[in-house]
C-alpha atoms as a PDB file:
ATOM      1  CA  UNK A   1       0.000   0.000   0.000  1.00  0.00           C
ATOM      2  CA  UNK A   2       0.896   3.029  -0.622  1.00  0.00           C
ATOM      3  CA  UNK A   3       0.236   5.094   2.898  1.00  0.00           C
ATOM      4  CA  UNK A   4       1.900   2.003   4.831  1.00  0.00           C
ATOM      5  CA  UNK A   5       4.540   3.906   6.098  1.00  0.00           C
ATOM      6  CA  UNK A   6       2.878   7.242   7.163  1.00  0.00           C
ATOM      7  CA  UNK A   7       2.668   7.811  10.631  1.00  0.00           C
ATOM      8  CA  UNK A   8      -0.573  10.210  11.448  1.00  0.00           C
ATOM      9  CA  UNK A   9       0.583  11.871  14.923  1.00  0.00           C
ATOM     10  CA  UNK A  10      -2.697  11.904  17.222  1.00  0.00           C
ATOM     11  CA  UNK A  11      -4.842  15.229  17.312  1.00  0.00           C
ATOM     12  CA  UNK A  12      -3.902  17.773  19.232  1.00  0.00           C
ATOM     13  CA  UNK A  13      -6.318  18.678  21.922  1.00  0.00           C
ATOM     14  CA  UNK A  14      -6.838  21.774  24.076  1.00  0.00           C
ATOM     15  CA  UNK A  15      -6.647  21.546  28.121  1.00  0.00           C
ATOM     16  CA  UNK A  16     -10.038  20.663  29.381  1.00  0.00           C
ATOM     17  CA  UNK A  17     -11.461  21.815  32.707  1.00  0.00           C
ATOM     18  CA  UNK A  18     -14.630  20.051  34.237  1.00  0.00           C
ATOM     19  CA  UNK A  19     -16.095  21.627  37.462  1.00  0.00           C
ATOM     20  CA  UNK A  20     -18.275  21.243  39.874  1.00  0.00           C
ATOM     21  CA  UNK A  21     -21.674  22.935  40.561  1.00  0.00           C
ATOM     22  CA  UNK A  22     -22.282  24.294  43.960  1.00  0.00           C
ATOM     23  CA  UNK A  23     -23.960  22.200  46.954  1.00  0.00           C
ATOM     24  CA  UNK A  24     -27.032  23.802  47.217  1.00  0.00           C
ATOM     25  CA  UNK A  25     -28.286  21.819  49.968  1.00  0.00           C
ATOM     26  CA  UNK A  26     -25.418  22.615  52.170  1.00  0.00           C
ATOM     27  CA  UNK A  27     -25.521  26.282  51.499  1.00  0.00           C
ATOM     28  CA  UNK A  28     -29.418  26.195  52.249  1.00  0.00           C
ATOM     29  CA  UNK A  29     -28.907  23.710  55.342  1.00  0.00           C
ATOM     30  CA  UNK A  30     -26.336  26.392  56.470  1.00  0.00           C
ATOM     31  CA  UNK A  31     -28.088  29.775  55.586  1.00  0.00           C
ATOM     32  CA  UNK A  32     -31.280  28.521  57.723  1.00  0.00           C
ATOM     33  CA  UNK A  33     -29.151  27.402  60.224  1.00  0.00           C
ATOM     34  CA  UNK A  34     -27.407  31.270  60.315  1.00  0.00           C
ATOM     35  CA  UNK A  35     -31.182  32.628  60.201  1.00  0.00           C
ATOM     36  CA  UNK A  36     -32.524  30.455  63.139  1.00  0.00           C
ATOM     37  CA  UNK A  37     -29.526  31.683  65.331  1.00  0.00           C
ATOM     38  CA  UNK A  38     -29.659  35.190  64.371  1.00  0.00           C
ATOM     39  CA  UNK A  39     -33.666  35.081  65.292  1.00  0.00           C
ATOM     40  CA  UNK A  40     -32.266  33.887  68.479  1.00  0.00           C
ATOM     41  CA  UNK A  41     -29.755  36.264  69.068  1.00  0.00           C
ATOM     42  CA  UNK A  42     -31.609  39.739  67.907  1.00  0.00           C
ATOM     43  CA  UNK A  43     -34.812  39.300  70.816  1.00  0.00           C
ATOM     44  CA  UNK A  44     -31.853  38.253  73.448  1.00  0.00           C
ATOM     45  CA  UNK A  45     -29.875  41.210  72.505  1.00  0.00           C
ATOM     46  CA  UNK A  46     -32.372  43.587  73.019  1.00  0.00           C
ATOM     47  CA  UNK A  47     -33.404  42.346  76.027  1.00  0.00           C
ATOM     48  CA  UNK A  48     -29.521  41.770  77.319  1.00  0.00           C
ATOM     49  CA  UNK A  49     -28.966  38.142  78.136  1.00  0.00           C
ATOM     50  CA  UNK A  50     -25.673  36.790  77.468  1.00  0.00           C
ATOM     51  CA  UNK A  51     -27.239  33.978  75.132  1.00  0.00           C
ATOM     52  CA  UNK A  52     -27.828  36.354  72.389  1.00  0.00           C
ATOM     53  CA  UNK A  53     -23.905  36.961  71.849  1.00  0.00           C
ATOM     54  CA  UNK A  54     -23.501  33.109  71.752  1.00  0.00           C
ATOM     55  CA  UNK A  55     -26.151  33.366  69.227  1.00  0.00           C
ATOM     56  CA  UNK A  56     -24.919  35.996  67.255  1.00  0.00           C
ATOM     57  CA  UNK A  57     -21.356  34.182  67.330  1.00  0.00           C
ATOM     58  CA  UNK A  58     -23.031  31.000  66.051  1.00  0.00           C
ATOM     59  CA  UNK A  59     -25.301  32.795  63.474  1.00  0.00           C
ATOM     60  CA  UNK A  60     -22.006  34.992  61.778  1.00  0.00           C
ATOM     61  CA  UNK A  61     -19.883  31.570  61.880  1.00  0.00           C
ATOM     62  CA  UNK A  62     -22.845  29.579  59.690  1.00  0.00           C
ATOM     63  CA  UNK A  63     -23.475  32.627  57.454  1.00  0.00           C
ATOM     64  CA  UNK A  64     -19.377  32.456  57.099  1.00  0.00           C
ATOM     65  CA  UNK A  65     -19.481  28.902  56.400  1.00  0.00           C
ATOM     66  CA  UNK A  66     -22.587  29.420  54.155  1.00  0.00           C
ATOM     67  CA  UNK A  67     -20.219  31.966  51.784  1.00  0.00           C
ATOM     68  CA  UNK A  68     -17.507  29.084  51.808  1.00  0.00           C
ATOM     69  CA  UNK A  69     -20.047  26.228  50.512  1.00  0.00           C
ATOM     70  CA  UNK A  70     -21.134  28.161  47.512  1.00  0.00           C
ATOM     71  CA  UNK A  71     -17.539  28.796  46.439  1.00  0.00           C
ATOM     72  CA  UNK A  72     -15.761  25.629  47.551  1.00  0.00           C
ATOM     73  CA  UNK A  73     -15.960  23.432  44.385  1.00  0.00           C
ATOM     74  CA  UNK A  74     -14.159  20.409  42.828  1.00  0.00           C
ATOM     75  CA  UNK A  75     -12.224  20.334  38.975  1.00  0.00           C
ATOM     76  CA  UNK A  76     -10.749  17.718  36.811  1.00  0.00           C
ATOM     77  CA  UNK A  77      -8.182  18.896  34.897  1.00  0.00           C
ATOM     78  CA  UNK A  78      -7.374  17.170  31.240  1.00  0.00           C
ATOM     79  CA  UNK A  79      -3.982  19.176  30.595  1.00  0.00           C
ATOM     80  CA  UNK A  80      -3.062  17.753  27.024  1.00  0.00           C
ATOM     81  CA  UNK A  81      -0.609  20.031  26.911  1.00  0.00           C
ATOM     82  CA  UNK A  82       1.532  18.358  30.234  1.00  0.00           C
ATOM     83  CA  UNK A  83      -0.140  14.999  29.644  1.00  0.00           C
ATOM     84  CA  UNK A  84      -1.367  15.226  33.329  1.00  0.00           C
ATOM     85  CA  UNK A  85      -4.932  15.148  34.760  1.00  0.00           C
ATOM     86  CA  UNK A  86      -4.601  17.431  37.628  1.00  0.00           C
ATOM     87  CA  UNK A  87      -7.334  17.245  40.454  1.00  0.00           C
ATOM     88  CA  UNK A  88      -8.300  20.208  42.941  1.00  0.00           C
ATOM     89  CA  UNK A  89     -10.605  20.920  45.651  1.00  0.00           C
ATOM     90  CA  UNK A  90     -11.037  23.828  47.896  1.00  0.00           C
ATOM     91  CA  UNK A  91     -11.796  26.960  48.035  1.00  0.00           C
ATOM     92  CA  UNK A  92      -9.797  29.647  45.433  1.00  0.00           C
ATOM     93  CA  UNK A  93      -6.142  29.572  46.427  1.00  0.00           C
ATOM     94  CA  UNK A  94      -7.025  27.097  49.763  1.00  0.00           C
ATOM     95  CA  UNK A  95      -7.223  23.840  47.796  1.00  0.00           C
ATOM     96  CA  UNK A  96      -5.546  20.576  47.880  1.00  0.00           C
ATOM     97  CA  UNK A  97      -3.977  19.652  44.335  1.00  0.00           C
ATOM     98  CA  UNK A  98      -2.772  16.791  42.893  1.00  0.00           C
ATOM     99  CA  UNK A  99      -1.691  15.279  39.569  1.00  0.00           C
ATOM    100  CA  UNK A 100      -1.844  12.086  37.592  1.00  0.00           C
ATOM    101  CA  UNK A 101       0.024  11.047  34.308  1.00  0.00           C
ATOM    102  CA  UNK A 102      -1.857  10.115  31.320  1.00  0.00           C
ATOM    103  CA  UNK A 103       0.522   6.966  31.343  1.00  0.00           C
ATOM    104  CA  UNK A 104      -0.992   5.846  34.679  1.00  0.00           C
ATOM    105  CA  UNK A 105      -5.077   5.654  33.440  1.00  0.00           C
ATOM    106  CA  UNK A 106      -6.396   2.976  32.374  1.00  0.00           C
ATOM    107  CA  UNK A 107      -9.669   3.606  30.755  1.00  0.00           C
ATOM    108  CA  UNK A 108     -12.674   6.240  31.295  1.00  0.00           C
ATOM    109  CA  UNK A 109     -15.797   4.249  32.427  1.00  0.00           C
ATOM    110  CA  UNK A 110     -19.190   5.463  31.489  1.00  0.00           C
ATOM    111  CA  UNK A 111     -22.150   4.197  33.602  1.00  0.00           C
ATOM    112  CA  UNK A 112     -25.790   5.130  32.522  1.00  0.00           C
ATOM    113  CA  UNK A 113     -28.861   3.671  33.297  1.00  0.00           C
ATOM    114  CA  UNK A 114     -32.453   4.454  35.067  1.00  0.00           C
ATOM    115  CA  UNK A 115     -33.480   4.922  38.552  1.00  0.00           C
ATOM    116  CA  UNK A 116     -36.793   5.749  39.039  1.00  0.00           C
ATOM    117  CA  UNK A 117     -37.641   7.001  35.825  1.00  0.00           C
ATOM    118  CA  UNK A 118     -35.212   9.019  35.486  1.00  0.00           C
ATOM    119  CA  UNK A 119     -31.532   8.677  33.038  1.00  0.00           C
ATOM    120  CA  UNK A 120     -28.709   8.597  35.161  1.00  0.00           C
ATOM    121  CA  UNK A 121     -25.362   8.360  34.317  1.00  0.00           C
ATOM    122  CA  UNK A 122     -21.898   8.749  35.326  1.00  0.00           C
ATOM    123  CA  UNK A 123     -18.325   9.329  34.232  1.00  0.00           C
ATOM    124  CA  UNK A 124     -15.335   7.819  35.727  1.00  0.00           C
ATOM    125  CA  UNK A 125     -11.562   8.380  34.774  1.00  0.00           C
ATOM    126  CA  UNK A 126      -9.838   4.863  35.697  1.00  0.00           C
ATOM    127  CA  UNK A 127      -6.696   4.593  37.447  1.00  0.00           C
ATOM    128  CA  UNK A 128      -4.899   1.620  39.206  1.00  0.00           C
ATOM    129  CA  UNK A 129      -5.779   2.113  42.503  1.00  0.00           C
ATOM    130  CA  UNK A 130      -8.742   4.746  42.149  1.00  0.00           C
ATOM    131  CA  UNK A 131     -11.802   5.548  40.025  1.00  0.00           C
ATOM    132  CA  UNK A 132     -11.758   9.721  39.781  1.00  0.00           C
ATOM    133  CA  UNK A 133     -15.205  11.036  39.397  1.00  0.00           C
ATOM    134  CA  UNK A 134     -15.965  13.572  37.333  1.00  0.00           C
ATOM    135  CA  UNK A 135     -18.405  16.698  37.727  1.00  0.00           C
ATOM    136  CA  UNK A 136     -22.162  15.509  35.837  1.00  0.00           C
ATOM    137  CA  UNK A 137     -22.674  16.661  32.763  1.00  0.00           C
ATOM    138  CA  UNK A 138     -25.532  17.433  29.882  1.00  0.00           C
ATOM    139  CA  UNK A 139     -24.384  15.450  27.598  1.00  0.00           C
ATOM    140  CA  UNK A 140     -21.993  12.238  29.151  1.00  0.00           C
ATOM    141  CA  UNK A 141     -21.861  10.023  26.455  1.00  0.00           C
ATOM    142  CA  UNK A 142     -19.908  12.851  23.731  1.00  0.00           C
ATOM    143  CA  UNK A 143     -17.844  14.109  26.798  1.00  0.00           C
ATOM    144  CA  UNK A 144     -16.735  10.456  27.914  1.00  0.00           C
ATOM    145  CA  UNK A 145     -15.815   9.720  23.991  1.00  0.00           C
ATOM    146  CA  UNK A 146     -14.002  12.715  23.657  1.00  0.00           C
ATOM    147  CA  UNK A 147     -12.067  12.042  27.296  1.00  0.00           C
ATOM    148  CA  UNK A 148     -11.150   8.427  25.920  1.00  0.00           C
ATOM    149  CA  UNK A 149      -9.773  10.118  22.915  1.00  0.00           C
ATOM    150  CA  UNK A 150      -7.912  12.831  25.160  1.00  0.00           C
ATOM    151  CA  UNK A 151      -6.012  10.518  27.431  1.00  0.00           C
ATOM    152  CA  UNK A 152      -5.761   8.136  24.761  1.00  0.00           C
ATOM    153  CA  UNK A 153      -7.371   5.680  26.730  1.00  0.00           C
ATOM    154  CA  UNK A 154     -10.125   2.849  25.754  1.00  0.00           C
ATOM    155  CA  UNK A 155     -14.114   3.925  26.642  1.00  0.00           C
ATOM    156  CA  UNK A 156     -15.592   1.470  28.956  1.00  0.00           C
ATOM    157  CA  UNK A 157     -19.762   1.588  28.533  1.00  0.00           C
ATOM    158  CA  UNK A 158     -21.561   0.195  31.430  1.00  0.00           C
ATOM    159  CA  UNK A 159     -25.347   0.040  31.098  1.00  0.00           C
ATOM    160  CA  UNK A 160     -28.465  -2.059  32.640  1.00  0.00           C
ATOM    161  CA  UNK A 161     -30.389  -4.248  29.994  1.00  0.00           C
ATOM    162  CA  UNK A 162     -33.157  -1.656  28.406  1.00  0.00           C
ATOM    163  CA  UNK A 163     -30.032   0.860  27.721  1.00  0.00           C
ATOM    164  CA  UNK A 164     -28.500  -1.966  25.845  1.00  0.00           C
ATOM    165  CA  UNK A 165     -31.673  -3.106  23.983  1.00  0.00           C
ATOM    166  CA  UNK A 166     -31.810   0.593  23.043  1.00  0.00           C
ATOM    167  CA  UNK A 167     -28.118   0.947  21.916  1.00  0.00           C
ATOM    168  CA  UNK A 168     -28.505  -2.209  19.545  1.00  0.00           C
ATOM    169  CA  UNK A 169     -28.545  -0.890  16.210  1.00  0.00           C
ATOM    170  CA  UNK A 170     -31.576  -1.771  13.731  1.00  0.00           C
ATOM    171  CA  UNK A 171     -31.876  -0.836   9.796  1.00  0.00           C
ATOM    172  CA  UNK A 172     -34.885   1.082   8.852  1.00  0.00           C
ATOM    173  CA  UNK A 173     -34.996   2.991   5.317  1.00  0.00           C
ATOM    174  CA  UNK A 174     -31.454   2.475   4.580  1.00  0.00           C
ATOM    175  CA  UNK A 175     -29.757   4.040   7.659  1.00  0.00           C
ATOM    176  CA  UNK A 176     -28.971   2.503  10.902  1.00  0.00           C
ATOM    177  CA  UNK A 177     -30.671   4.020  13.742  1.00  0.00           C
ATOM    178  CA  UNK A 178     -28.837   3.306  17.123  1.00  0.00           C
ATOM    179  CA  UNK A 179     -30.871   5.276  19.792  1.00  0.00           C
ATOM    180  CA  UNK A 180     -34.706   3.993  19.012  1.00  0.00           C
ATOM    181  CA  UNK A 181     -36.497   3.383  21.772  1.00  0.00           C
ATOM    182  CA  UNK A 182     -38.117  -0.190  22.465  1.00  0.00           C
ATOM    183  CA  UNK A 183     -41.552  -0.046  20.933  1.00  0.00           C
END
């Protein structure tokens, strides 16, 4: 053949960053716990029993804490560029950091299936010793593909029975339809 002896380098891709939403329920379990202490501390206050200032401490420390939750957040790193996934939690500058080569993965593992009605799925980055999750996601099955294809890694799919029935292609008209739904 002609093209035998061509070597096609791999595509360069750009770094890719995947965070993590907020936890509203912590920053809602926290703000009412900040408003139950400062309706506790304001009628003390006025009135001048020392309980209101233990109050008020307790109220300004769950508000604080409150402010922290909405900003502390989790990223997955894809950095192409150093061939390291690099992993970070915390809050701005206060976070813990830590980096993987692209020679220690294994696979990315992509889990989908339903619970209660309702599609959920999941996207795992597979080392030796660890499964790193990664932040959800609107669309998980083009962002796991295109992770396999970053870390040059193989794309495990992991699904319950109806997902496969649905993923099995049929031939109508011509042209192979691989997400029908069971009729």
């Amino acid at each position: 053949m002609l093209y035998d002896n061509l070597r096609i380098p791999p595509p360069r891709f750009p770094d890719l960053v995947l965070r993590s939403p907020a936890n509203w329920t912590a920053v809602a379990f926290l703000v009412l716990l900040a408003t139950i202490h400062s309706a506790v501390a304001i009628p003390a206050l006025t009135v001048g029993r020392w309980e209101g200032y233990l109050s008020l401490v307790l109220a300004t420390l769950f508000a604080v804490g409150a402010l922290g939750a909405v900003r502390f957040r989790s990223e997955v790193a894809l950095q192409t560029s150093r061939r390291r996934v690099v992993l970070r939690t915390g809050v701005g500058r206060f976070c813990v950091e830590r980096s993987i080569d692209f020679d220690g993965l294994s696979g990315v593992r992509l889990t989908a299936g339903r619970v209660g009605g309702k599609m959920e799925t999941r996207i795992e980055i597979l080392c030796p010793f660890e499964q790193i999750e990664c932040p959800p996601t609107a669309v998980p099955r083009q962002q796991a593909l295109l992770m396999a294809m970053m870390l040059e890694v193989p794309l495990i799919k992991v699904c319950d029975e109806e997902m496969a029935e649905m993923e099995t292609p049929r031939k109508r008209g011509g042209i192979w339809s691989v997400w029908e739904k069971k009729a």
